[in-house]
C-alpha atoms as a PDB file:
ATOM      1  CA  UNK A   1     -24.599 109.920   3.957  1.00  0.00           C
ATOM      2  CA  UNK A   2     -21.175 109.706   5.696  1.00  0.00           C
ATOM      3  CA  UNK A   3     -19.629 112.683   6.768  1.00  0.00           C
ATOM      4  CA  UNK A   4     -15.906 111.894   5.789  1.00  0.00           C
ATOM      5  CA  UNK A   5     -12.831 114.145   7.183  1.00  0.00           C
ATOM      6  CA  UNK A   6      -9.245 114.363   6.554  1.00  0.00           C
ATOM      7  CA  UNK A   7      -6.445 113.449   8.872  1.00  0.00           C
ATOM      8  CA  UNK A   8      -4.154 115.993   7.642  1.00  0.00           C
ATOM      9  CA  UNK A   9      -0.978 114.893   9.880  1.00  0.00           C
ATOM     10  CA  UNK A  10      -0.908 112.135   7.052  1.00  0.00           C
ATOM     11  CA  UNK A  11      -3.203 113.418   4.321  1.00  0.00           C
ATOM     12  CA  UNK A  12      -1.820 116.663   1.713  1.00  0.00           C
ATOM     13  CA  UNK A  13       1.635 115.713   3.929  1.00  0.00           C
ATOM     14  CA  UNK A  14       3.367 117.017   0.402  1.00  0.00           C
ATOM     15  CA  UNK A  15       1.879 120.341   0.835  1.00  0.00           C
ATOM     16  CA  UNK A  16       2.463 123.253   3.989  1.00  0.00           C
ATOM     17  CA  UNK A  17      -0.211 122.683   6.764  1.00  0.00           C
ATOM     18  CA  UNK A  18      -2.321 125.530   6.202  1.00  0.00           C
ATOM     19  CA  UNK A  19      -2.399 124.932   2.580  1.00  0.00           C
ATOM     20  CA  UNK A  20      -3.783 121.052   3.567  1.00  0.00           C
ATOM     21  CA  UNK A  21      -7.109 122.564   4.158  1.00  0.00           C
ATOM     22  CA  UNK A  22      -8.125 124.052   0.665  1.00  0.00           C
ATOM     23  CA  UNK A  23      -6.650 121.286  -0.811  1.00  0.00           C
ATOM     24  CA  UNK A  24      -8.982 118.658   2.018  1.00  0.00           C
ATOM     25  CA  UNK A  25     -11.788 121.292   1.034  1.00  0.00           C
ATOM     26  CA  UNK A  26     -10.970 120.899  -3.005  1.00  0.00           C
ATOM     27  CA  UNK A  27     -11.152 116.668  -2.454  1.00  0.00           C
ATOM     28  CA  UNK A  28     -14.227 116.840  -1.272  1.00  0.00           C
ATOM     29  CA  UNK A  29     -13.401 116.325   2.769  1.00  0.00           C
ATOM     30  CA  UNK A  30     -15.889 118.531   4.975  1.00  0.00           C
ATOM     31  CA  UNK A  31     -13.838 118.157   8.520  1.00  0.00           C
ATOM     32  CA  UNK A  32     -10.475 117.726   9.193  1.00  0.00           C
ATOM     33  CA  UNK A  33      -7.846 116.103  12.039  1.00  0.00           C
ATOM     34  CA  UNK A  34      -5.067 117.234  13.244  1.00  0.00           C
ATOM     35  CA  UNK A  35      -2.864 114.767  15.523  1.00  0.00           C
ATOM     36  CA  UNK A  36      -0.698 117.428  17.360  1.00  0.00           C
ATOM     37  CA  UNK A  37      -0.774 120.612  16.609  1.00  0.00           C
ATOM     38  CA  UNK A  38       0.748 122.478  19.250  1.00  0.00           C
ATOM     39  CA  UNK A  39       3.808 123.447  17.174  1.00  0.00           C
ATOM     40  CA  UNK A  40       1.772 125.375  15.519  1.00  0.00           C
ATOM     41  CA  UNK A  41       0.113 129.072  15.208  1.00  0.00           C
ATOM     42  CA  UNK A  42      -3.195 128.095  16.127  1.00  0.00           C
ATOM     43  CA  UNK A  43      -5.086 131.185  15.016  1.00  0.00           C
ATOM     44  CA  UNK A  44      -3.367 130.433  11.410  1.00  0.00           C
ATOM     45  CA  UNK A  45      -4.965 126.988  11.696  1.00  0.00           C
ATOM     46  CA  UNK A  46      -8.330 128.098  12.877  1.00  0.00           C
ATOM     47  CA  UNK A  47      -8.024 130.863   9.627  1.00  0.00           C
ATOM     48  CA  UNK A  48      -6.985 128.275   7.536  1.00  0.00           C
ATOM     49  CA  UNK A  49      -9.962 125.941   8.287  1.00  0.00           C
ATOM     50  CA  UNK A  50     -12.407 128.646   7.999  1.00  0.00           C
ATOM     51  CA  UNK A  51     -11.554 129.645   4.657  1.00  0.00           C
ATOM     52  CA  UNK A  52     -11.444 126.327   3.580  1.00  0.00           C
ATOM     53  CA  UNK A  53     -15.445 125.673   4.984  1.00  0.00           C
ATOM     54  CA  UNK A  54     -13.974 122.772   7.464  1.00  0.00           C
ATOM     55  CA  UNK A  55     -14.682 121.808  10.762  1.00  0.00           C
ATOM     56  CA  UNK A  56     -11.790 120.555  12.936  1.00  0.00           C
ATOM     57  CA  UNK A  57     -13.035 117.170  13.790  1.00  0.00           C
ATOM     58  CA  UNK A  58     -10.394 115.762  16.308  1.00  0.00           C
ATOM     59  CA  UNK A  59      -7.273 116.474  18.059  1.00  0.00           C
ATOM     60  CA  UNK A  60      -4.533 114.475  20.457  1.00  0.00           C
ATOM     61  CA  UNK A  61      -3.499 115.404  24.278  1.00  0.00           C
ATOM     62  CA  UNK A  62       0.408 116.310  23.595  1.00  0.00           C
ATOM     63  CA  UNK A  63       2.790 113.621  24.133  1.00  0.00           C
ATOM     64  CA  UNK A  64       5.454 114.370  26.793  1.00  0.00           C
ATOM     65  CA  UNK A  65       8.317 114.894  24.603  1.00  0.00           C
ATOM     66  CA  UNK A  66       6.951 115.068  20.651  1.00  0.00           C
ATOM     67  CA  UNK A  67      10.630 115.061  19.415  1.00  0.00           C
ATOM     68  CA  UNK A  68      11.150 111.253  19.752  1.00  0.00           C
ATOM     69  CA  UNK A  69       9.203 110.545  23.285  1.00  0.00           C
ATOM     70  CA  UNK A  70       6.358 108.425  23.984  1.00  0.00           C
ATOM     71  CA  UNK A  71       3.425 108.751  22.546  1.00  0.00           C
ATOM     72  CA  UNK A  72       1.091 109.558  25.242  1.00  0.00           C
ATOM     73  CA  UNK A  73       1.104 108.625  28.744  1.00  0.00           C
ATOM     74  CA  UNK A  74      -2.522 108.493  30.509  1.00  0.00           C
ATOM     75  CA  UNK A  75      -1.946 105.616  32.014  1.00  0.00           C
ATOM     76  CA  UNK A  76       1.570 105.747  32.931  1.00  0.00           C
ATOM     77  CA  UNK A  77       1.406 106.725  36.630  1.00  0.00           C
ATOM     78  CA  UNK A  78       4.779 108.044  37.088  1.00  0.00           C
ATOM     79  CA  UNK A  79       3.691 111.560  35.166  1.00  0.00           C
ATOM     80  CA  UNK A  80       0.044 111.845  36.407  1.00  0.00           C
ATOM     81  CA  UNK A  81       1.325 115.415  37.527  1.00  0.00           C
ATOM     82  CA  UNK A  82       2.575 115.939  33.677  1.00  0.00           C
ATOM     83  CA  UNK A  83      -0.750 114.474  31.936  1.00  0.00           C
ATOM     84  CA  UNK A  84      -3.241 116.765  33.679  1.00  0.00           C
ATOM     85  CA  UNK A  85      -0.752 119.771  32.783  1.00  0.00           C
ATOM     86  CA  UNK A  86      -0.510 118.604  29.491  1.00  0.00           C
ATOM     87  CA  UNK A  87      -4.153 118.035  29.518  1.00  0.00           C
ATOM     88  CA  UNK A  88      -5.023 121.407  30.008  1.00  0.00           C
ATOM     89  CA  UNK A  89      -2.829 122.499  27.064  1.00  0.00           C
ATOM     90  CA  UNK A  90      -4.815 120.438  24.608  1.00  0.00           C
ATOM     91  CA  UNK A  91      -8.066 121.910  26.161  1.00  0.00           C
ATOM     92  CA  UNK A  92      -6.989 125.333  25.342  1.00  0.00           C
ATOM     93  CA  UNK A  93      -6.144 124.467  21.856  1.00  0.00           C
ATOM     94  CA  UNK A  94      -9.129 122.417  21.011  1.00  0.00           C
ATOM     95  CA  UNK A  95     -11.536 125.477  22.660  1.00  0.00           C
ATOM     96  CA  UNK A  96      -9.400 127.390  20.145  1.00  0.00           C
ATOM     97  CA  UNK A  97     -10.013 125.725  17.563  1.00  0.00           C
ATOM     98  CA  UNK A  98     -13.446 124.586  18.312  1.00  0.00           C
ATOM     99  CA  UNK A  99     -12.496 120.613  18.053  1.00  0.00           C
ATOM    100  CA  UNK A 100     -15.145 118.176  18.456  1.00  0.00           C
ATOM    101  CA  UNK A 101     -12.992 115.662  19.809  1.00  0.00           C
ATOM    102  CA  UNK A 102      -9.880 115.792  21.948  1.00  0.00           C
ATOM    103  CA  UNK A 103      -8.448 111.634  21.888  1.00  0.00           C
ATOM    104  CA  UNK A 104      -6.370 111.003  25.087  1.00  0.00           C
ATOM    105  CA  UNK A 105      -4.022 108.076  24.326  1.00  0.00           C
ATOM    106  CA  UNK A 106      -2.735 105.804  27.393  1.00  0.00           C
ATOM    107  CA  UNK A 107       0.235 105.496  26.285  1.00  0.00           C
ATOM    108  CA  UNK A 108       2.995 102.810  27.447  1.00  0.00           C
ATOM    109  CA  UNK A 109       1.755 100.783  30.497  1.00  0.00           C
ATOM    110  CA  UNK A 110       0.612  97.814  32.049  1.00  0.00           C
ATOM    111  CA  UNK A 111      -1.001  96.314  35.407  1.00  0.00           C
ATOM    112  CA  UNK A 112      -3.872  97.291  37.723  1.00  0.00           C
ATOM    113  CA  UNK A 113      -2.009 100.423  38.254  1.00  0.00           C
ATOM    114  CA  UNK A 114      -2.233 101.628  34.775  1.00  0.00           C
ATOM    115  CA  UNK A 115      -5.926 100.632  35.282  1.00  0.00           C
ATOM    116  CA  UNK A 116      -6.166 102.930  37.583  1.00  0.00           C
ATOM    117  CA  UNK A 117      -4.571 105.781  36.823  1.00  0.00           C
ATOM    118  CA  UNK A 118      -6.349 105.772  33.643  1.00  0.00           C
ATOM    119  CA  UNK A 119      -9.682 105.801  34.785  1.00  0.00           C
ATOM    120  CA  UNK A 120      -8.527 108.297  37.403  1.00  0.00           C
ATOM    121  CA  UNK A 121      -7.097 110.547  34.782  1.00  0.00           C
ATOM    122  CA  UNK A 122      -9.587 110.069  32.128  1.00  0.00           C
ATOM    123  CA  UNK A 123     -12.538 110.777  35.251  1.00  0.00           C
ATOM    124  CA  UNK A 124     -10.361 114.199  36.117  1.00  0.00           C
ATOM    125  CA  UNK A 125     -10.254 115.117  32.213  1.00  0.00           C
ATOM    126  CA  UNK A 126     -13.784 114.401  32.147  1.00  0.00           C
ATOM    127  CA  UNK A 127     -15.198 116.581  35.052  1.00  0.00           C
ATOM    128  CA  UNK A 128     -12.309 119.475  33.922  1.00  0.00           C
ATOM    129  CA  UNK A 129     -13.918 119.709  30.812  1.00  0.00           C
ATOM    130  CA  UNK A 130     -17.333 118.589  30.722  1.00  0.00           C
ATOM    131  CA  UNK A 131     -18.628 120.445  27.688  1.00  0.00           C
ATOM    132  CA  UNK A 132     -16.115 118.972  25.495  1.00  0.00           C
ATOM    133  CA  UNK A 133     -16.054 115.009  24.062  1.00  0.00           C
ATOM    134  CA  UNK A 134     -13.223 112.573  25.074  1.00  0.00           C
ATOM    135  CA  UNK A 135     -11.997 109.681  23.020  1.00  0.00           C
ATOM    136  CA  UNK A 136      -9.952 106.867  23.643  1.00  0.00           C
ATOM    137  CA  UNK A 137      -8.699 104.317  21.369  1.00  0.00           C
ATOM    138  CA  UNK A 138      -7.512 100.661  21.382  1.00  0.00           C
ATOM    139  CA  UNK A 139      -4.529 100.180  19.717  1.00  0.00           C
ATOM    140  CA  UNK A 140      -2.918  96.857  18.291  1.00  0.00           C
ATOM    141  CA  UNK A 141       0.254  95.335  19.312  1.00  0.00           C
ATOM    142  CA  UNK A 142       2.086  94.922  15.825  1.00  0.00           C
ATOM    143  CA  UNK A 143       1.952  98.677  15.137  1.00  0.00           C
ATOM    144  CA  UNK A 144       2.095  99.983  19.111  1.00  0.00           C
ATOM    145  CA  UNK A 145       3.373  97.269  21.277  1.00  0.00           C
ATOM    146  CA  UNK A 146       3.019  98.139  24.784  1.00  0.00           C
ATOM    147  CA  UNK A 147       0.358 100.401  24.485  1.00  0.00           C
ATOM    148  CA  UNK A 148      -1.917  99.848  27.425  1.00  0.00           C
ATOM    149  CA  UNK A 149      -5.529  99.820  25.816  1.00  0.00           C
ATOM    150  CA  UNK A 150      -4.464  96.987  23.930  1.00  0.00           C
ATOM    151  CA  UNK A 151      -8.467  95.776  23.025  1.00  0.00           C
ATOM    152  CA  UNK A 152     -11.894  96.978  22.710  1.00  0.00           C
ATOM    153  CA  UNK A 153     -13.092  95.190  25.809  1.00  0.00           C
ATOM    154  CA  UNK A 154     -10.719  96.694  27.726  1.00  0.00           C
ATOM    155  CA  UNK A 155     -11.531 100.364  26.075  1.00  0.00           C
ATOM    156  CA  UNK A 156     -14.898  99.170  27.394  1.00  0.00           C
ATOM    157  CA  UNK A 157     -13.934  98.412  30.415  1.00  0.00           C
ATOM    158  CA  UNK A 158     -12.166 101.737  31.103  1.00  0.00           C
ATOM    159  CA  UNK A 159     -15.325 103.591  29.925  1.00  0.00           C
ATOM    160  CA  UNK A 160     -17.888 102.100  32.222  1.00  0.00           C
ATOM    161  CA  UNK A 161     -15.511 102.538  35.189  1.00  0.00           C
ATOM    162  CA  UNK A 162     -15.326 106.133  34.529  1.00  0.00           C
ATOM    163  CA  UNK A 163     -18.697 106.641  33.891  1.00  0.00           C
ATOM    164  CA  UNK A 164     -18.601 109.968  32.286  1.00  0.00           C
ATOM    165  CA  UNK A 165     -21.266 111.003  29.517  1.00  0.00           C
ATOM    166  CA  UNK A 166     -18.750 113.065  27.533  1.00  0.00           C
ATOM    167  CA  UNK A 167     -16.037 109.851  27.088  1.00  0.00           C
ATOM    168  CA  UNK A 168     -16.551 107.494  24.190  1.00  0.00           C
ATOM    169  CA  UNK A 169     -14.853 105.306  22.074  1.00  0.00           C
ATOM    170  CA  UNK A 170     -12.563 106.283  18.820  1.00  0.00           C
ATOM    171  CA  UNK A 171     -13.343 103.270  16.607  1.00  0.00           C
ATOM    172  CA  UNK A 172     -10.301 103.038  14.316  1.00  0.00           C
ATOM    173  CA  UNK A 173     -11.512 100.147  11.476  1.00  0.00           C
ATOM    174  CA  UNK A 174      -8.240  99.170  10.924  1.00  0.00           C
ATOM    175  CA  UNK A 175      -7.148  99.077  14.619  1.00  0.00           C
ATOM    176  CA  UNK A 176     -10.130  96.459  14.911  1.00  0.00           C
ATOM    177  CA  UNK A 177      -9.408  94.330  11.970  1.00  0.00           C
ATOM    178  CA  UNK A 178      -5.659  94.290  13.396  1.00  0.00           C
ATOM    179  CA  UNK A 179      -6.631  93.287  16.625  1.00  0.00           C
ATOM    180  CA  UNK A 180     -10.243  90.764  16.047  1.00  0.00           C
ATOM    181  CA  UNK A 181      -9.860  90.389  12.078  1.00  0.00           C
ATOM    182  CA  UNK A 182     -14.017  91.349  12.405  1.00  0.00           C
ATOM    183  CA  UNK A 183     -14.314  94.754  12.007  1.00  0.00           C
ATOM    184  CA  UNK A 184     -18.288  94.435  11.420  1.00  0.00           C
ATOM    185  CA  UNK A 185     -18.867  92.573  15.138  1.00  0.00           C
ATOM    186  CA  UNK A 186     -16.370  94.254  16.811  1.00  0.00           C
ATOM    187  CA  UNK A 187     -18.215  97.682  15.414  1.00  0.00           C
ATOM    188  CA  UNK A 188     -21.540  95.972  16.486  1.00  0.00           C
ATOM    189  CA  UNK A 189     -20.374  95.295  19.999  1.00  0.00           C
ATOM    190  CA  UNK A 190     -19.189  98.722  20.819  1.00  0.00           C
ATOM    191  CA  UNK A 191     -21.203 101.364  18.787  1.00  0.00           C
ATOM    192  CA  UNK A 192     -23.078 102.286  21.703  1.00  0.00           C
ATOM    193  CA  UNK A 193     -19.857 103.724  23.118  1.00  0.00           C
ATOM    194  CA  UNK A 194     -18.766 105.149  19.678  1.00  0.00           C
ATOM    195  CA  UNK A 195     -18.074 108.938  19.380  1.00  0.00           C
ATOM    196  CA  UNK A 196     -15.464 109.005  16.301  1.00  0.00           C
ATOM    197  CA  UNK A 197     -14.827 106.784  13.739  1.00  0.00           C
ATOM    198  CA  UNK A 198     -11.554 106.669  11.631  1.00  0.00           C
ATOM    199  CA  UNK A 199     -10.687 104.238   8.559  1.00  0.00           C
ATOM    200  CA  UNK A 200      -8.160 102.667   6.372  1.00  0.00           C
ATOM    201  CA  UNK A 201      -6.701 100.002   4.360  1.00  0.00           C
ATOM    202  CA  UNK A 202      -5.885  97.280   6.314  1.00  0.00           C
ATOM    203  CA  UNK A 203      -2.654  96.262   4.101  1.00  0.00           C
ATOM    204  CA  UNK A 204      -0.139  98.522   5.127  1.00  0.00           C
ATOM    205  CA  UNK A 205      -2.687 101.298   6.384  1.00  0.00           C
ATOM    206  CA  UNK A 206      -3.103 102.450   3.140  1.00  0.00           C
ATOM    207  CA  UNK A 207      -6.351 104.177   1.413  1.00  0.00           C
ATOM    208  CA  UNK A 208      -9.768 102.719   3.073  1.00  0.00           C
ATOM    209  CA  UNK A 209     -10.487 100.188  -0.051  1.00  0.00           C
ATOM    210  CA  UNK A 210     -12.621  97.377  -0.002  1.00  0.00           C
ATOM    211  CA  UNK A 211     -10.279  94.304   0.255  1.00  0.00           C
ATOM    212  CA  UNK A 212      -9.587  92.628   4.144  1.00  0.00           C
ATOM    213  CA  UNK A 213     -11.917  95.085   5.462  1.00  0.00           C
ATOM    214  CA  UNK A 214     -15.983  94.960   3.816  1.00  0.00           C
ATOM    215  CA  UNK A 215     -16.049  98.555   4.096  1.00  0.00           C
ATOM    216  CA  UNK A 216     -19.289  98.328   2.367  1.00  0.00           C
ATOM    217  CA  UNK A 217     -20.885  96.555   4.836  1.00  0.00           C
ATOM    218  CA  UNK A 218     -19.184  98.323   7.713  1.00  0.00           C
ATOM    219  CA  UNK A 219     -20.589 101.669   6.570  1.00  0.00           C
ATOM    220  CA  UNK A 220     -24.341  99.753   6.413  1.00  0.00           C
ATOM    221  CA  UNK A 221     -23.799  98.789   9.982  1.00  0.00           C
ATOM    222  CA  UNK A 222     -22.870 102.470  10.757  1.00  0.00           C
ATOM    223  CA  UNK A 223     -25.460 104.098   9.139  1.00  0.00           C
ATOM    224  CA  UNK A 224     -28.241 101.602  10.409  1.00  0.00           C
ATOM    225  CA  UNK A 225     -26.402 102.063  14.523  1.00  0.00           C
ATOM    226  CA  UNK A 226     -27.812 105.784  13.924  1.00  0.00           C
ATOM    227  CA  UNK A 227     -24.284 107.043  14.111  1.00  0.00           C
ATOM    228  CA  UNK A 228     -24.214 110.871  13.155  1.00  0.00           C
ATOM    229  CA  UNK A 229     -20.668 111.637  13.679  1.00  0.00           C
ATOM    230  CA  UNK A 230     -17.772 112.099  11.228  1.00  0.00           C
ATOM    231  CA  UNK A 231     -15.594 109.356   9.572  1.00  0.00           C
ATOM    232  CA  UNK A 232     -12.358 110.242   9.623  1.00  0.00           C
ATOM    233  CA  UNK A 233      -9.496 109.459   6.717  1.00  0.00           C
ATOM    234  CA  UNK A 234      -6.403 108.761   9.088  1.00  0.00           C
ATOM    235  CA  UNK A 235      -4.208 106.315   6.606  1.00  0.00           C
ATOM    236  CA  UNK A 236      -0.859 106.724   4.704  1.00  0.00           C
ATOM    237  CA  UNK A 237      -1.135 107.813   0.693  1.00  0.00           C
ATOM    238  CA  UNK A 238       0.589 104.814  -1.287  1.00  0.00           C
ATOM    239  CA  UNK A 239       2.401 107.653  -3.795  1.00  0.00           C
ATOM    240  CA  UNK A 240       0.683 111.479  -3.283  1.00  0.00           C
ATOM    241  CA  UNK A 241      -2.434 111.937  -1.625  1.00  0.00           C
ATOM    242  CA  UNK A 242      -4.894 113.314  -4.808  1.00  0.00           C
ATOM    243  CA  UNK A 243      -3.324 110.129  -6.837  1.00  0.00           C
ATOM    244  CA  UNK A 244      -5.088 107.824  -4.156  1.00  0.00           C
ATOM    245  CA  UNK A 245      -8.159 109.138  -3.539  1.00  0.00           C
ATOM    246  CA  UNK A 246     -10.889 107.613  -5.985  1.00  0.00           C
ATOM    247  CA  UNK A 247     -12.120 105.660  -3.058  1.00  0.00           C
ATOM    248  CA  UNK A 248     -14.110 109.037  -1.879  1.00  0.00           C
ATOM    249  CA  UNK A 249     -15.936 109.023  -5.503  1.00  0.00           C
ATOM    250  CA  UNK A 250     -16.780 105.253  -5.123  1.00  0.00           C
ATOM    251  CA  UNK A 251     -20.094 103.709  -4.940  1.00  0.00           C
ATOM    252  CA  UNK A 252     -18.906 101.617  -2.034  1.00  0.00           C
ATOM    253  CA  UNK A 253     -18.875 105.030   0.394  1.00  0.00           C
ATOM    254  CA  UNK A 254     -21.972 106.648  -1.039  1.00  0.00           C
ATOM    255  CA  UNK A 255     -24.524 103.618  -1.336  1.00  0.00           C
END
C-alpha cells in the first residue's frame, strides 16, 4: 500500500505551520514535506512532527534570495561558491530534522556549462554527504521556463554522469504529464532512478484525481517497479485543504 505524505508548504496553508502536522496526521498523511524551511525554528518543527507520528519526507537546498529570487541555482555557474554554502545549510537542517530527502533544484540555466556545473555540484553534494539521499527533478517549461533540467532524459543524463549511489530522481506525475503527456512510460523509463515520488492533478495542479493522469494505473506500475518509498501530496487545494481531500479515501489509491 502507498505510503502517501503531505507537502505542507501547500497543504493545511490555512492553518500555522506547526499546527499543519496534527492536522496532516488527523487526514490520514504518515510523512510530510516541507519546501523551505529555513525561516523557521527547526526544533519546533522537528517537535511538531513528532507529536504528530510523521516522518519528514523531503526538503529543498535554499534558494539564494527566498524573498522574490530565483528558485535555485545548481546549475548556474556564476554562484557555485554560494550553492555549496547554501548546500551545507540544508544539510544541517535536514540532519536536524532527520529528512529522507534533500531535492537540489538547478535552477535558471542553459548550455554545456550548466551541464557541467551541475554534475560538478551535484558530485560535491554527493561525496559531502554521502549518508543522506539527493533528488533532482525535471521541471516543465509552462510552469518554470528556463529551468535547466527541462526533461527526464536529461535528469537521466545528469545522474549517470555523476554516478553517485545516493542521487536519484524526484518523479513529479504532473511534471511528466506536462512535459511527455505519458506519465505511465515516462514512469516506466526512469523508475530505476526513482527515489521520491510526488503527485497531482494535472488541470491546474490541483488534488491528484483520476482525469488526464490514470492515476490508477500509475500507482499499479509503482507498486509492481518494487518502489518502497513515499508518495508525496505536493498540489494546490481548489477551496481549503480537508474540503478536497476524498481522493485519499478512494478506491483508486488503495486498490
Amino acid at each position: 500500500m502507498a505510503r502517501f505524505a503531505a507537502n505542507l508548504t501547500h497543504l493545511f496553508n490555512e492553518l500555522p505551520m506547526l499546527e499543519r502536522f496534527d492536522a496532516a496526521s488527523r487526514a490520514g498523511f504518515r510523512g510530510a514535506e516541507i519546501l523551505f524551511p529555513y525561516d523557521l525554528v527547526v526544533p519546533d518543527l522537528r517537535r511538531a512532527a513528532d507529536a504528530a507520528g510523521l516522518d519528514i519526507v523531503m526538503i529543498t537546498c535554499p534558494p539564494p534570495n527566498w524573498a522574490g529570487g530565483p528558485r535555485g541555482f545548481a546549475a548556474v555557474p556564476e554562484v557555485q561558491e554560494r550553492f555549496r554554502h547554501d548546500f551545507e545549510r540544508a544539510l544541517r537542517v535536514a540532519e536536524a530534522l532527520s529528512a529522507r530527502h534533500i531535492h537540489v533544484m538547478a535552477g535558471k540555466a542553459k548550455g554545456p556549462e550548466a551541464y557541467a556545473c551541475l554534475v560538478e555540484n551535484l558530485g560535491w553534494a554527493a561525496h559531502r554527504a554521502p549518508h543522506a539521499s539527493l533528488t533532482i527533478e525535471p521541471k516543465n517549461a509552462t510552469d518554470k521556463p528556463g529551468h535547466f533540467l527541462d526533461s527526464f532524459d536529461l535528469a537521466l543524463q545528469v545522474i549517470e554522469a555523476v554516478g553517485a549511489p545516493n542521487l536519484g530522481l524526484q518523479f513529479d506525475a504532473y511534471q511528466a504529464h506536462m512535459m511527455t503527456g505519458d506519465v505511465l512510460n515516462t514512469f516506466k523509463a526512469c523508475q530505476h532512478r526513482v527515489h521520491h515520488i510526488q503527485i497531482a492533478g494535472a488541470t491546474g495542479r490541483h488534488e491528484p484525481r483520476d482525469g488526464d493522469i490514470d492515476y490508477a494505473e500509475f500507482l499499479r506500475a509503482v507498486e509492481a517497479s518494487g518502489y518502497s518509498g513515499w508518495i508525496s501530496a505536493e498540489y494546490h487545494p481548489r477551496t481549503t485543504t480537508g474540503a478536497g481531500l476524498h481522493w485519499m479515501s478512494s478506491e483508486l489509491y488503495h486498490s
